[in-house]
C-alpha atoms as a PDB file:
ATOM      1  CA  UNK A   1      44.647 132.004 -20.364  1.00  0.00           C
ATOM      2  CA  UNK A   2      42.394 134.841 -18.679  1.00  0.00           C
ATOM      3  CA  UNK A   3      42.202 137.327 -21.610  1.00  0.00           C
ATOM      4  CA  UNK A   4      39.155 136.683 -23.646  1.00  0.00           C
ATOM      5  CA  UNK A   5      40.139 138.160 -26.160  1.00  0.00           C
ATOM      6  CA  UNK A   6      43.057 135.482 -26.743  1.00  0.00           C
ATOM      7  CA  UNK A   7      41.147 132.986 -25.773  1.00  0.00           C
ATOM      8  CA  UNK A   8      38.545 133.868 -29.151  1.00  0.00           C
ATOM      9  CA  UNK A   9      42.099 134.443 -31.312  1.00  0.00           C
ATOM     10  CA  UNK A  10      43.193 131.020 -29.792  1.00  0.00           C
ATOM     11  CA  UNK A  11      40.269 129.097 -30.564  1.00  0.00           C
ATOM     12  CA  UNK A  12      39.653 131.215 -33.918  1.00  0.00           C
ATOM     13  CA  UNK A  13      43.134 129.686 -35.251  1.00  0.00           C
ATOM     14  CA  UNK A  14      42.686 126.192 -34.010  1.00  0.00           C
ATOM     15  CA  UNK A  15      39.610 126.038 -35.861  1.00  0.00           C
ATOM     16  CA  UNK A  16      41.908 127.489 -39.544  1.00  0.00           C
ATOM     17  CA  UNK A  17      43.926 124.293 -39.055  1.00  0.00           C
ATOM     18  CA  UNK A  18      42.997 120.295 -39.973  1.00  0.00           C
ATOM     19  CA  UNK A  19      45.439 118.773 -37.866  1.00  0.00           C
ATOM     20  CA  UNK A  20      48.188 119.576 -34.911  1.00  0.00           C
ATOM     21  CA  UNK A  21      50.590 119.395 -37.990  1.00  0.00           C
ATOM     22  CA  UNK A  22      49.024 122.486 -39.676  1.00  0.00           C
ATOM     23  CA  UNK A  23      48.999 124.161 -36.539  1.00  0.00           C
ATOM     24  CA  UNK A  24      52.783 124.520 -35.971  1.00  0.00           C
ATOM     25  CA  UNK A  25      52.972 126.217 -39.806  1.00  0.00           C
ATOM     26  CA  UNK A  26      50.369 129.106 -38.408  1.00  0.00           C
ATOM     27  CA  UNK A  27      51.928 132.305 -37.888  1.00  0.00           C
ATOM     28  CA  UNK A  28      52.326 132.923 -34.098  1.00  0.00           C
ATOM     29  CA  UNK A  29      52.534 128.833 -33.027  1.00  0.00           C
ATOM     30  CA  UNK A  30      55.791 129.232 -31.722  1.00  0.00           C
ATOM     31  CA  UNK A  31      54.642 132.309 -29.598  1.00  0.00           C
ATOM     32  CA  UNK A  32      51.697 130.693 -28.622  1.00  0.00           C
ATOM     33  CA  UNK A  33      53.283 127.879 -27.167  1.00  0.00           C
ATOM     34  CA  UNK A  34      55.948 129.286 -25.166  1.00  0.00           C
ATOM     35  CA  UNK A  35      53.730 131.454 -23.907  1.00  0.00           C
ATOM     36  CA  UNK A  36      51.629 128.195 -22.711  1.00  0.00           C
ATOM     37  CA  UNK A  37      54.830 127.059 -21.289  1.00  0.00           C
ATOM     38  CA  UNK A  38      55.681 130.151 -19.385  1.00  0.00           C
ATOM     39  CA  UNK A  39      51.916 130.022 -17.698  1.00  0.00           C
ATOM     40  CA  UNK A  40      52.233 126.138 -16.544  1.00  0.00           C
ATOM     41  CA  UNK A  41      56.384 126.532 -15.462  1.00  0.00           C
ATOM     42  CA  UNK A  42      58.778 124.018 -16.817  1.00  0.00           C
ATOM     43  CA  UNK A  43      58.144 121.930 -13.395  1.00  0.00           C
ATOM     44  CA  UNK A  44      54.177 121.004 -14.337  1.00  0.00           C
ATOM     45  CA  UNK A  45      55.552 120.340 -18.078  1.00  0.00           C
ATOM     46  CA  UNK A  46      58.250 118.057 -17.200  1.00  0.00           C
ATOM     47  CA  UNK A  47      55.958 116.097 -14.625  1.00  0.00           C
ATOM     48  CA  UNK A  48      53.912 115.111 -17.345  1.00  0.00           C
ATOM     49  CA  UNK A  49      56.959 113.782 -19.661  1.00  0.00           C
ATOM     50  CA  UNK A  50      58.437 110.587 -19.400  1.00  0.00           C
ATOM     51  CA  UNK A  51      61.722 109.952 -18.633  1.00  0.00           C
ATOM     52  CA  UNK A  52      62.444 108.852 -22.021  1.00  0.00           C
ATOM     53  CA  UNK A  53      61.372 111.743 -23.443  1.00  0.00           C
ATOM     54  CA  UNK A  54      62.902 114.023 -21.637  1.00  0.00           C
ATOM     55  CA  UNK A  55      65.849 112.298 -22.465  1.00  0.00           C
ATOM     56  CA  UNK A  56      64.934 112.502 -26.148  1.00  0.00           C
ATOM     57  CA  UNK A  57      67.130 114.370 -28.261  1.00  0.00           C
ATOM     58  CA  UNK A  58      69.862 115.401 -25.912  1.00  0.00           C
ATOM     59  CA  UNK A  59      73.736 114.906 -26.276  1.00  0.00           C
ATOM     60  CA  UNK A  60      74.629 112.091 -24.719  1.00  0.00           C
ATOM     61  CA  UNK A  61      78.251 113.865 -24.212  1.00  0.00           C
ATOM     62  CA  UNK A  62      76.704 116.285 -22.550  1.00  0.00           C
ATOM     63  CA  UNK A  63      74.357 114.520 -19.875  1.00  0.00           C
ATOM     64  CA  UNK A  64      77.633 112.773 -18.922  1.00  0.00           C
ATOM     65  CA  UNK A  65      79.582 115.916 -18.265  1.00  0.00           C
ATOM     66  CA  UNK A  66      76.603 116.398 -15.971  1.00  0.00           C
ATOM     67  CA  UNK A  67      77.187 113.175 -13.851  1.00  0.00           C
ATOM     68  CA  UNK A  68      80.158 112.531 -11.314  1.00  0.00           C
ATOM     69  CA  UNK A  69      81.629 109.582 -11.529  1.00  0.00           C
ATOM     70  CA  UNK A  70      80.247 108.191  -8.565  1.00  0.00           C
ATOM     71  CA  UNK A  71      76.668 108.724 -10.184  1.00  0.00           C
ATOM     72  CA  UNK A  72      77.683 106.858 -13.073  1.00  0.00           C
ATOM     73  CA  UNK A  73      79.221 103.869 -11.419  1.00  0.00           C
ATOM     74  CA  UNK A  74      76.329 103.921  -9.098  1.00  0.00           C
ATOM     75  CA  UNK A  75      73.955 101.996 -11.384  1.00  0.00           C
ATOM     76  CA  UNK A  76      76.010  99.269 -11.972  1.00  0.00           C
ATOM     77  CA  UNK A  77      75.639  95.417 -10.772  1.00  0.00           C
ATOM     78  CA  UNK A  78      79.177  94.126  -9.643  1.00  0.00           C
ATOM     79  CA  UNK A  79      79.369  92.016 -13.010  1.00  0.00           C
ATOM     80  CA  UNK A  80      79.271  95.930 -15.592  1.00  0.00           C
ATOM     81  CA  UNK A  81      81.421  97.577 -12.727  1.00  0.00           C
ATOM     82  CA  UNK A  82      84.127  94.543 -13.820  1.00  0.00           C
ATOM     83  CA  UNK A  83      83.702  94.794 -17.166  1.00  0.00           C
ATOM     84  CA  UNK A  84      83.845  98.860 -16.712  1.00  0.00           C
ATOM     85  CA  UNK A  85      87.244  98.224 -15.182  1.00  0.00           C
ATOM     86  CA  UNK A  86      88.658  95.840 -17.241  1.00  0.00           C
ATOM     87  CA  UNK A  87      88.222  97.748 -20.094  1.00  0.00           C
ATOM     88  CA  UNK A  88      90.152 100.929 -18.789  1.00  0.00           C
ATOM     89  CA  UNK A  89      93.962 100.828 -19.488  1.00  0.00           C
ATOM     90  CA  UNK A  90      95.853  99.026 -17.862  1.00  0.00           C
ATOM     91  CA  UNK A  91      97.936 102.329 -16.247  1.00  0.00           C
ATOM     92  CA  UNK A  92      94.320 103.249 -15.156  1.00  0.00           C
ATOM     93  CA  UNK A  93      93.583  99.938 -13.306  1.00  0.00           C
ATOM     94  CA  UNK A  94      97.081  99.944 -11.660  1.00  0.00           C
ATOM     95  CA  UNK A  95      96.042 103.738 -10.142  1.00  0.00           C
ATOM     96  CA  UNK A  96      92.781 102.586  -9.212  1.00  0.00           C
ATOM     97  CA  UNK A  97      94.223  99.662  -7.176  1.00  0.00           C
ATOM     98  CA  UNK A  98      96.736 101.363  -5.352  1.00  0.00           C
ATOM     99  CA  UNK A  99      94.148 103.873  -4.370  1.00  0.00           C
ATOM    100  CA  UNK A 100      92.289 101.064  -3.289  1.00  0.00           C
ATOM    101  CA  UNK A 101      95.153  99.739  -1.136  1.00  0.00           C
ATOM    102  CA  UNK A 102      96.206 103.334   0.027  1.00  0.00           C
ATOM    103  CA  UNK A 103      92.281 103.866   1.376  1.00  0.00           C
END
């Protein structure tokens, strides 16, 4: 932050509070810190998060509805990918091997 004046309000408040805790019940935290956000850019915030926790929280539903297929199988030693298949119906397997054949 540039402005001196925020930077004396900024430091002003973090002195008012014990602990990061109290901090996020002062009025204007949630300001504050999207505001910090917006000055670094999502990319220099998410470099400094694990992948766990960016992972953290999110729908599992949803990250798969994000990855193709492909991607999914991709990861897999030969021993999941059988299991994976074995599991699917039996209608499914059938389709999978004739594509196999047909390819």
């Amino acid at each position: 932050v540039n402005d001196p004046l925020a930077l004396r309000w900024a430091q002003a408040w973090i002195r008012k509070a014990r602990t990061m805790e109290d901090l996020k019940h002062l009025e204007g935290f949630d300001d504050l810190v999207q505001e910090f956000i917006d000055s670094l850019g999502v990319d220099e915030l998410l470099r400094r998060v694990t992948p766990e926790q960016r992972l953290a929280g999110l729908d599992p539903d949803e990250l798969l509805r994000r990855v193709t297929p492909e991607q999914r199988l991709a990861g897999l030693d030969p021993e999941q990918l059988t299991r994976a298949l074995r599991s699917l119906p039996p209608e499914v397997q059938e389709r999978i091997r004739k594509n196999l054949r047909d390819s």
